[in-house]
Structures are given as C-alpha cells and as structure tokens.
PDB file of N, CA and C in Angstrom:
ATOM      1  N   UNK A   1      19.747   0.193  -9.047  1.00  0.00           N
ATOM      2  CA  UNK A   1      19.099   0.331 -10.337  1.00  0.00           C
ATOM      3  C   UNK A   1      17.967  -0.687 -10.438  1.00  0.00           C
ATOM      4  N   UNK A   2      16.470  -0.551 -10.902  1.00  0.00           N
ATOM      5  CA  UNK A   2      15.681  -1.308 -10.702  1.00  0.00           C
ATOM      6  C   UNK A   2      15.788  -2.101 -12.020  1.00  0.00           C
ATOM      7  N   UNK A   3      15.341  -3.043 -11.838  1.00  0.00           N
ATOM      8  CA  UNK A   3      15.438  -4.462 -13.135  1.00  0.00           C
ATOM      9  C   UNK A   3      14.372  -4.351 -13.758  1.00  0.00           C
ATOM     10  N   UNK A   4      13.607  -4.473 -14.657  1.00  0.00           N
ATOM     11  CA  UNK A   4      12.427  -4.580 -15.292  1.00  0.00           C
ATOM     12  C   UNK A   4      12.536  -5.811 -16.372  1.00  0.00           C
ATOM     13  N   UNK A   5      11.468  -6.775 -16.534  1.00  0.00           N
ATOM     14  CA  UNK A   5      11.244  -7.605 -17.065  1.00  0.00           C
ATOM     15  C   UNK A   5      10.216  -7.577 -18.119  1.00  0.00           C
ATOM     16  N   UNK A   6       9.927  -8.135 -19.099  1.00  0.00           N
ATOM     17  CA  UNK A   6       9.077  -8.260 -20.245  1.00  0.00           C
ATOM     18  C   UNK A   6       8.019  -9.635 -20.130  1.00  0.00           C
ATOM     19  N   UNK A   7       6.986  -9.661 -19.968  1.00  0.00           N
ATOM     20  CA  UNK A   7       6.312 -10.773 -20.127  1.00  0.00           C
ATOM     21  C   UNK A   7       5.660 -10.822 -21.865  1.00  0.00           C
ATOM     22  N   UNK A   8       5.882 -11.731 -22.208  1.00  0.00           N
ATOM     23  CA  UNK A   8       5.078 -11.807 -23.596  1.00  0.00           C
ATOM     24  C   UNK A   8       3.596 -11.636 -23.360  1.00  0.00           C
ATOM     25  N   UNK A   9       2.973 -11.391 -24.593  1.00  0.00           N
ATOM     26  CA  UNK A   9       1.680 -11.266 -24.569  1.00  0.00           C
ATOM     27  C   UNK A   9       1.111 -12.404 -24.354  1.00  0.00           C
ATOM     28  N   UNK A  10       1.850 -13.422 -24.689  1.00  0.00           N
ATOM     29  CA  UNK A  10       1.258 -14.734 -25.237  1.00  0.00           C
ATOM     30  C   UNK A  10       1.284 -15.475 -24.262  1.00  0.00           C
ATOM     31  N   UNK A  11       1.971 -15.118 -23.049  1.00  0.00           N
ATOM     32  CA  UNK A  11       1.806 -15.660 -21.824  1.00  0.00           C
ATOM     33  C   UNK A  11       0.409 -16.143 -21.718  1.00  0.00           C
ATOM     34  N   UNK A  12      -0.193 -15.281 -21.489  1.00  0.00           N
ATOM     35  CA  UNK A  12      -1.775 -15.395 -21.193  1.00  0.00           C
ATOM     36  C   UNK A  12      -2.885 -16.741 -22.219  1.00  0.00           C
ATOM     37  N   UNK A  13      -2.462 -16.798 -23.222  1.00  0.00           N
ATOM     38  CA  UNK A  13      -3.016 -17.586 -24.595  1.00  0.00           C
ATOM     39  C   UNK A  13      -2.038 -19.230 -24.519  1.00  0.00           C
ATOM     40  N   UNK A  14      -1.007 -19.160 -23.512  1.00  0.00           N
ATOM     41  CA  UNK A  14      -0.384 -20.422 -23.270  1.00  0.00           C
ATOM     42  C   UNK A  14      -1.420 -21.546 -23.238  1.00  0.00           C
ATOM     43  N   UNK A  15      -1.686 -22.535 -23.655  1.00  0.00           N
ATOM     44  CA  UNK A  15      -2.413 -23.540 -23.123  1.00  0.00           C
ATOM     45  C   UNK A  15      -2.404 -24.236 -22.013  1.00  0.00           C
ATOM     46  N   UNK A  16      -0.758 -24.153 -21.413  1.00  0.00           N
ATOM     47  CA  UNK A  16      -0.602 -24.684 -19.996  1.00  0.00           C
ATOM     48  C   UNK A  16      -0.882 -23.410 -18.773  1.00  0.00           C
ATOM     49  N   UNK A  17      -1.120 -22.379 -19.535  1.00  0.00           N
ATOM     50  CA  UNK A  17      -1.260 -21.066 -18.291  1.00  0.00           C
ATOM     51  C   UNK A  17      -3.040 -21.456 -18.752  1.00  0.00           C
ATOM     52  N   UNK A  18      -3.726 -21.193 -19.356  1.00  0.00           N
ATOM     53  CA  UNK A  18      -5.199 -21.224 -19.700  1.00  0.00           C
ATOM     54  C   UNK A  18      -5.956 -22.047 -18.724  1.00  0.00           C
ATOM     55  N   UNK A  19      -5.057 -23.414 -18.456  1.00  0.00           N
ATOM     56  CA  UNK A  19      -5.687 -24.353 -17.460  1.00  0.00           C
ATOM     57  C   UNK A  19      -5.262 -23.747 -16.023  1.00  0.00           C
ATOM     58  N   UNK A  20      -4.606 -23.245 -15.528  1.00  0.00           N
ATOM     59  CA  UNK A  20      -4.195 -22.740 -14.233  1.00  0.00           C
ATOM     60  C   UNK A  20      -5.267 -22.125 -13.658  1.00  0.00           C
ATOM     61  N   UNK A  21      -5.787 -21.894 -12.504  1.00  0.00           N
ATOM     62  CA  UNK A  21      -6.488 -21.303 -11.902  1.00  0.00           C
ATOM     63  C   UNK A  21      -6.090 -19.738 -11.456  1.00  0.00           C
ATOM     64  N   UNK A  22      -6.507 -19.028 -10.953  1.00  0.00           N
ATOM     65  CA  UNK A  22      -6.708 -17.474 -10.834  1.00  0.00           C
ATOM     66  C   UNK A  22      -4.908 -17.668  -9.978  1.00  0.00           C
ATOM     67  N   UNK A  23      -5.291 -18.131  -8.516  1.00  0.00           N
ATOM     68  CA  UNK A  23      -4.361 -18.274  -7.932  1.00  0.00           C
ATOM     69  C   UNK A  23      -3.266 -18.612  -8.437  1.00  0.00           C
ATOM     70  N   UNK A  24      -3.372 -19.946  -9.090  1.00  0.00           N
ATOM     71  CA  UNK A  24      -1.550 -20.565  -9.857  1.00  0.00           C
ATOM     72  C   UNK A  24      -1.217 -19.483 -11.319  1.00  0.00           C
ATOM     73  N   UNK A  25      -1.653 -18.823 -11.809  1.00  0.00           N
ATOM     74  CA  UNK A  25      -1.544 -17.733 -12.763  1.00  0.00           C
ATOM     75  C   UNK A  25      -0.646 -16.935 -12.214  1.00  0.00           C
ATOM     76  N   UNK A  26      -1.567 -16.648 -10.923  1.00  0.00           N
ATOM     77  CA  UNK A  26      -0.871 -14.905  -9.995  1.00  0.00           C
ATOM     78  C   UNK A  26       0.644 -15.669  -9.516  1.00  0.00           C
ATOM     79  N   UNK A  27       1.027 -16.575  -9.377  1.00  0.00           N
ATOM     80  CA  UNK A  27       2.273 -17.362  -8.585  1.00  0.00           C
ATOM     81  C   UNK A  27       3.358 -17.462  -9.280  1.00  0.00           C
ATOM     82  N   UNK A  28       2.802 -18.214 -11.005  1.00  0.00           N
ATOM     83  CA  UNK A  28       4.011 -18.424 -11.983  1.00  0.00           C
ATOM     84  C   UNK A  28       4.398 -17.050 -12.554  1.00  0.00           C
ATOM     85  N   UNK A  29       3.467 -15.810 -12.863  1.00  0.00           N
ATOM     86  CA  UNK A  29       3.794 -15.168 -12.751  1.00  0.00           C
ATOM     87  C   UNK A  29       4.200 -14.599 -12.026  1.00  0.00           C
ATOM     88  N   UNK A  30       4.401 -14.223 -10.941  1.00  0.00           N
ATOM     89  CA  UNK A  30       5.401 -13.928  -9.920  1.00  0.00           C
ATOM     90  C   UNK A  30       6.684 -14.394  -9.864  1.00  0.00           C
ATOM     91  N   UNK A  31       6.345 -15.776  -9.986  1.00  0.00           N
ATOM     92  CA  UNK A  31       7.775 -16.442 -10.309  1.00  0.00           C
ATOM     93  C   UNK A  31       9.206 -16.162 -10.970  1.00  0.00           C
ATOM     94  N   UNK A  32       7.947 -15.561 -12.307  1.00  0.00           N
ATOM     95  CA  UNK A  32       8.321 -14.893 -13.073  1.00  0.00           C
ATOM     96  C   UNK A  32       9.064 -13.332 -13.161  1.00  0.00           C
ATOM     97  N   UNK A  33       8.486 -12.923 -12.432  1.00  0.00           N
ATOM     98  CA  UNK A  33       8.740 -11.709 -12.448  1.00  0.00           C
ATOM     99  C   UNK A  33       9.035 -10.348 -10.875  1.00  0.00           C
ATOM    100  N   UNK A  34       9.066 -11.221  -9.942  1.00  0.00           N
ATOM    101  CA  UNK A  34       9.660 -10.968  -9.244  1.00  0.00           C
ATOM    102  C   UNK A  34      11.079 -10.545  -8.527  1.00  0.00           C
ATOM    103  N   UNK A  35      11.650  -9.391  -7.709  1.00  0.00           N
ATOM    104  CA  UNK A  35      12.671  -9.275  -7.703  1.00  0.00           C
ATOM    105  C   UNK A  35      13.772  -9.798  -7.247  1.00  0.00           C
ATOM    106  N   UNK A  36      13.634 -11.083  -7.091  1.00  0.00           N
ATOM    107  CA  UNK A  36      15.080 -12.165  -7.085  1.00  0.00           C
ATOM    108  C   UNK A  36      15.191 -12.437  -8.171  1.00  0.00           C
ATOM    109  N   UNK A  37      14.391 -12.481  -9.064  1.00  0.00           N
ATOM    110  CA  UNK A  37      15.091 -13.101 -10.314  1.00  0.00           C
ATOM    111  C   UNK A  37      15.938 -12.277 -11.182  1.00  0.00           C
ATOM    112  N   UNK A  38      17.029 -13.338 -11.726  1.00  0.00           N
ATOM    113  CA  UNK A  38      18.170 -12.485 -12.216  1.00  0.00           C
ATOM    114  C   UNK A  38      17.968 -13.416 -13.891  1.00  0.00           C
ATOM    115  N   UNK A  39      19.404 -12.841 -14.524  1.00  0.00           N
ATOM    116  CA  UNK A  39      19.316 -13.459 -16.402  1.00  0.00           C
ATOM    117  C   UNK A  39      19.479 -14.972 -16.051  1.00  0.00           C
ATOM    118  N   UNK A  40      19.545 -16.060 -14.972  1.00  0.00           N
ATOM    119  CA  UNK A  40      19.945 -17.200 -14.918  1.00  0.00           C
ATOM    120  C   UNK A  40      18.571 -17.535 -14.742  1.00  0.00           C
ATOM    121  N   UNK A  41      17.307 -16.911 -13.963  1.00  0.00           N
ATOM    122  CA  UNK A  41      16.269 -17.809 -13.877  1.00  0.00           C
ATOM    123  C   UNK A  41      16.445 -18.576 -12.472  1.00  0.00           C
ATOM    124  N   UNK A  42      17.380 -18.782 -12.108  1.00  0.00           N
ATOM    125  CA  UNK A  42      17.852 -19.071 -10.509  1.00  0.00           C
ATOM    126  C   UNK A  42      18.168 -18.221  -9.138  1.00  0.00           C
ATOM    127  N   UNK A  43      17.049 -18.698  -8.506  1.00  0.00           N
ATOM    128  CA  UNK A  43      17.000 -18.213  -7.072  1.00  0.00           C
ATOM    129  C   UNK A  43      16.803 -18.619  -6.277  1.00  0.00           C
ATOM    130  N   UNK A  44      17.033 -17.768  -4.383  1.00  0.00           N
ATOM    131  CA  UNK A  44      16.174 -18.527  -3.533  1.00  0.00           C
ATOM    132  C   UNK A  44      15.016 -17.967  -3.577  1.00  0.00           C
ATOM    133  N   UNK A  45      14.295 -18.937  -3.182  1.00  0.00           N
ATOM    134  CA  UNK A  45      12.821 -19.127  -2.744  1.00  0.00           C
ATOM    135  C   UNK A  45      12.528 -19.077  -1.831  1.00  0.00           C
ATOM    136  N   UNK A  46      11.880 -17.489  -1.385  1.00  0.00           N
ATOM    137  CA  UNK A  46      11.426 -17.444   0.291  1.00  0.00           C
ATOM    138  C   UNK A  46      10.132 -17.447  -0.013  1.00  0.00           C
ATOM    139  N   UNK A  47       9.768 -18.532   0.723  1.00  0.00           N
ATOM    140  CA  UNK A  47       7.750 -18.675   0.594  1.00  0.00           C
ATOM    141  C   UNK A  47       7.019 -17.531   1.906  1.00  0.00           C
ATOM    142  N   UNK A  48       7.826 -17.352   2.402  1.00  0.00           N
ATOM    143  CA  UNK A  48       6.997 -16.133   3.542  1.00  0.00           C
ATOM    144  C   UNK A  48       7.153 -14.941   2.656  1.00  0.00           C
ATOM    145  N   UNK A  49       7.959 -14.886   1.971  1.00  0.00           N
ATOM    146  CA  UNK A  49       8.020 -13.481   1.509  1.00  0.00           C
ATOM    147  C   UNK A  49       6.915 -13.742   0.187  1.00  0.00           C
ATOM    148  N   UNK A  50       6.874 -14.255  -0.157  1.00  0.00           N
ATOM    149  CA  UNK A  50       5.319 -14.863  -1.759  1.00  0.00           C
ATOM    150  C   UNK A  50       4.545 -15.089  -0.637  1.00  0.00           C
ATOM    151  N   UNK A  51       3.963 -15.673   0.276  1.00  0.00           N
ATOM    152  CA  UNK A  51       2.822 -15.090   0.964  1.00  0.00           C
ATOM    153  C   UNK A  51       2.638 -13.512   1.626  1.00  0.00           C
ATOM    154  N   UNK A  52       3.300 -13.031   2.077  1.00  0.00           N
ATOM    155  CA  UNK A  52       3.498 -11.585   1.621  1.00  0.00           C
ATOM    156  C   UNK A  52       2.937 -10.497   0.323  1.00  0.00           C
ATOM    157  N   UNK A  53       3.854 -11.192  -0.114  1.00  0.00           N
ATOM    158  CA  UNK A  53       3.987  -9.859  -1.173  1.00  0.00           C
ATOM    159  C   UNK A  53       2.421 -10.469  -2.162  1.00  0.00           C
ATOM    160  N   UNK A  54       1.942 -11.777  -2.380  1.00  0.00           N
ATOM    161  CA  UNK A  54       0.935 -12.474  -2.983  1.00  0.00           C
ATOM    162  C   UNK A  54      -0.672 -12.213  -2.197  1.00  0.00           C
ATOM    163  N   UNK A  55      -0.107 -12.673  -0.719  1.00  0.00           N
ATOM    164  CA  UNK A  55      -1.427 -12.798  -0.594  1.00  0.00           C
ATOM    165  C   UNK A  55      -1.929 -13.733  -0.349  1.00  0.00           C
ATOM    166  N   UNK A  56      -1.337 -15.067  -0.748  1.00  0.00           N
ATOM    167  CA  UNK A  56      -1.822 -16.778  -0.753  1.00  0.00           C
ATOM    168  C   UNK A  56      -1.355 -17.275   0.577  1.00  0.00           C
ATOM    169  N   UNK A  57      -2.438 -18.164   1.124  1.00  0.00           N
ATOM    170  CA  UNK A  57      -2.080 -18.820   2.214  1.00  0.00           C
ATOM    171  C   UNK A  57      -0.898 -19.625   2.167  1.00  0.00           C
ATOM    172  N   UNK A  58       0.190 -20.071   2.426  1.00  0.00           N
ATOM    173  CA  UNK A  58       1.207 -20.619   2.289  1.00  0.00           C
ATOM    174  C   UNK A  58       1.186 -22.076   1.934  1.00  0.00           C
ATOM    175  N   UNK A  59       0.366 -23.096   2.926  1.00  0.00           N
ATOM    176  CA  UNK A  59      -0.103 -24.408   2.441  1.00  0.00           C
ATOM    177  C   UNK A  59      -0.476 -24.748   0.631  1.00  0.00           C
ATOM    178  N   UNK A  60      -1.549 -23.256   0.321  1.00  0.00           N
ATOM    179  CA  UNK A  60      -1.689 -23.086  -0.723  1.00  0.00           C
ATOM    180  C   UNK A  60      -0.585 -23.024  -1.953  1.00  0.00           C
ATOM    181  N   UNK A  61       0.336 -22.228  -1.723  1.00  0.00           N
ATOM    182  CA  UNK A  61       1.756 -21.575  -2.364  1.00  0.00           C
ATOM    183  C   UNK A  61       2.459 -23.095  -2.331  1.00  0.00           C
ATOM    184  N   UNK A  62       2.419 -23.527  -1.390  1.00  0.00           N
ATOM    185  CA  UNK A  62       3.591 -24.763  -1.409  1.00  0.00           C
ATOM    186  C   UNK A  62       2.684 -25.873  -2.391  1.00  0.00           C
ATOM    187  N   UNK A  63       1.244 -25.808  -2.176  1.00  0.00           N
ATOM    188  CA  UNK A  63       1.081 -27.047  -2.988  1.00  0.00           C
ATOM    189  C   UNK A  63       0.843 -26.241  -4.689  1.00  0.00           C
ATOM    190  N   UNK A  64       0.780 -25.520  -5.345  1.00  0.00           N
ATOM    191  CA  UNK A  64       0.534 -25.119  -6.112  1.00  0.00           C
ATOM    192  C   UNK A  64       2.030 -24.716  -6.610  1.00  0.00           C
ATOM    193  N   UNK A  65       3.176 -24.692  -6.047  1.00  0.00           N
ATOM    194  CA  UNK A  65       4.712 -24.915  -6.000  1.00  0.00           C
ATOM    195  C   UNK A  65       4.858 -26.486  -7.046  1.00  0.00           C
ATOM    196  N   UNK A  66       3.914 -27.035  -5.918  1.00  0.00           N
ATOM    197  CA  UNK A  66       4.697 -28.477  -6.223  1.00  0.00           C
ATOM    198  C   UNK A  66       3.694 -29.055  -7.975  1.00  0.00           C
ATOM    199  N   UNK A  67       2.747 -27.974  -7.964  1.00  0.00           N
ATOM    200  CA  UNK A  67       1.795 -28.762  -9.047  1.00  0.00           C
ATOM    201  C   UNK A  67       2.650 -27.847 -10.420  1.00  0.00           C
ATOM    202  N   UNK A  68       3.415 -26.533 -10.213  1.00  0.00           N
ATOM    203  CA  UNK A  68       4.490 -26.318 -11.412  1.00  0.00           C
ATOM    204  C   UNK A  68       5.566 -26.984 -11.255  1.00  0.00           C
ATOM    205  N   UNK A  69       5.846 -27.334 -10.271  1.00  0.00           N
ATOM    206  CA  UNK A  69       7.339 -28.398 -10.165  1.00  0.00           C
ATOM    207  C   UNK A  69       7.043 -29.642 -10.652  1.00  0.00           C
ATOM    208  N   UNK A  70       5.959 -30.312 -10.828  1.00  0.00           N
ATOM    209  CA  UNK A  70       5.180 -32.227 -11.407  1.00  0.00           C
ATOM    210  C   UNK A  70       5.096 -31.701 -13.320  1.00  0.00           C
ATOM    211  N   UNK A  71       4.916 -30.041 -13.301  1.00  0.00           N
ATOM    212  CA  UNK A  71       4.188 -29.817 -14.711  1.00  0.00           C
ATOM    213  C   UNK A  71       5.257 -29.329 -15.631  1.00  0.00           C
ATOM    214  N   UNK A  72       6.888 -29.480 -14.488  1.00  0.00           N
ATOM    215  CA  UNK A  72       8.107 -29.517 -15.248  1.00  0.00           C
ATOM    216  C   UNK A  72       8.541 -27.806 -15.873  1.00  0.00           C
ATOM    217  N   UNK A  73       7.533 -26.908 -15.529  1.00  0.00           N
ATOM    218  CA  UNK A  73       7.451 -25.329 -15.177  1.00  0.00           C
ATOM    219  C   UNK A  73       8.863 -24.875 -14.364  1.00  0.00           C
ATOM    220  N   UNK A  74       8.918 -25.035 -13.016  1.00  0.00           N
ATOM    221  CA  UNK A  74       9.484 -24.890 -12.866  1.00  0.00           C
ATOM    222  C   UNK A  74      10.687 -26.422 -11.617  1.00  0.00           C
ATOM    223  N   UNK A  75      11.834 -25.852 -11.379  1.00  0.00           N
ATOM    224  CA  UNK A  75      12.766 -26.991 -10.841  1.00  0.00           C
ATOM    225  C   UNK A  75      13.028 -26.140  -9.045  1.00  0.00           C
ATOM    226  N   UNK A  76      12.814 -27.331  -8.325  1.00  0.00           N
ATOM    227  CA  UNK A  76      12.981 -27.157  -6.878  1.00  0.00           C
ATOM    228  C   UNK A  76      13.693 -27.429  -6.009  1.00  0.00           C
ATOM    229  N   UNK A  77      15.164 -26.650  -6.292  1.00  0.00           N
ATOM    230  CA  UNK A  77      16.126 -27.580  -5.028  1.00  0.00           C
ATOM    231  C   UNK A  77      16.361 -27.250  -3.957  1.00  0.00           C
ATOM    232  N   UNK A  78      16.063 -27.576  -2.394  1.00  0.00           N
ATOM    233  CA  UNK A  78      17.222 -26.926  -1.144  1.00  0.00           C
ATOM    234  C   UNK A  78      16.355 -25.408  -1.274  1.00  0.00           C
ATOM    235  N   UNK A  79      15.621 -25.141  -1.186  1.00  0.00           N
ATOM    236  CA  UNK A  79      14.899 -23.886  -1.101  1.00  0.00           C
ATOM    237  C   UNK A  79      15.618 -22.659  -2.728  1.00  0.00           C
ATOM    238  N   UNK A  80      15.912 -23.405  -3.832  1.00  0.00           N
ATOM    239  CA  UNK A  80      16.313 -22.292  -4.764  1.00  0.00           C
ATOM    240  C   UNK A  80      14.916 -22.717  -5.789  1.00  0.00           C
ATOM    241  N   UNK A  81      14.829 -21.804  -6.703  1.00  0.00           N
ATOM    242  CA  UNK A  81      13.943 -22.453  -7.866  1.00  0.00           C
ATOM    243  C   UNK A  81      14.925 -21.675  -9.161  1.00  0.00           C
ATOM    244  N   UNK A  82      14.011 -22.711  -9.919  1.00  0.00           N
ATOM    245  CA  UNK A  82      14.659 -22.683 -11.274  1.00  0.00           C
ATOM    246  C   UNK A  82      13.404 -21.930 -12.550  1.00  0.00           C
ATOM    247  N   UNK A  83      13.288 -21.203 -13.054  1.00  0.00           N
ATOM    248  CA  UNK A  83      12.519 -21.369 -14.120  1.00  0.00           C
ATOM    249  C   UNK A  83      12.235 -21.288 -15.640  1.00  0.00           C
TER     250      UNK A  83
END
C-alpha cells in the first residue's frame, strides 16, 4: 500500500527554508518526504540511495546533511536520521 504524505503550504514561506539554497530545499524536503519515512520521523539513512534518487553529488548531500544537523532540523545517529 503506498504511503502519501502532506507537506504544508507554509513549508515554502518558513524563514529557515527561505534561506536554504535550491539544493538544501530539494534534500529537507526529501527528507521529508521520502519513502523510509514512517509516523516516528525515524530512519535509516542511505546517502547512495539520496544521491540517486536526488541527483546531488554525495560530498554535497553529506555536507548540507551536516548544515540541517548544526541548524537542529534534523538529528544524526549511526547512519539513522531523525526529523
């Protein structure tokens, strides 16, 4: 059965999404809304598969990882994320 998710409108009008660049936009959303995520918000995190399915060079993905993980967005443990 496929999952479907809701993004608010207001996503977009966030003040902390407004400053993000094209790239970190396309990521948290993904984050967001991608199909590991379940009602807990907790998963693993395969970065080959988000360069994949994204598109982003991986160096890229990991540091733009770590600039929502400093901005308290999202939490990074042992390869799971939190958001």
């Amino acid at each position: 059965m496929a999952k479907n998710r809701q993004v608010s409108t207001k996503f977009w009008s966030d003040p902390f999404v407004m400053d993000l660049t094209c790239e970190e936009k396309l990521l948290f959303l993904y984050l967001l809304t991608n199909d590991q995520v379940n009602l807990s918000g907790i998963y693993e995190l395969d970065v080959r598969l988000i360069v994949f399915q994204v598109g982003i060079e991986k160096e890229k993905i990991l540091a733009m990882l770590d600039k929502l993980y400093l901005s308290n967005k999202i939490a990074l443990v042992n390869g799971w994320v939190a958001i």
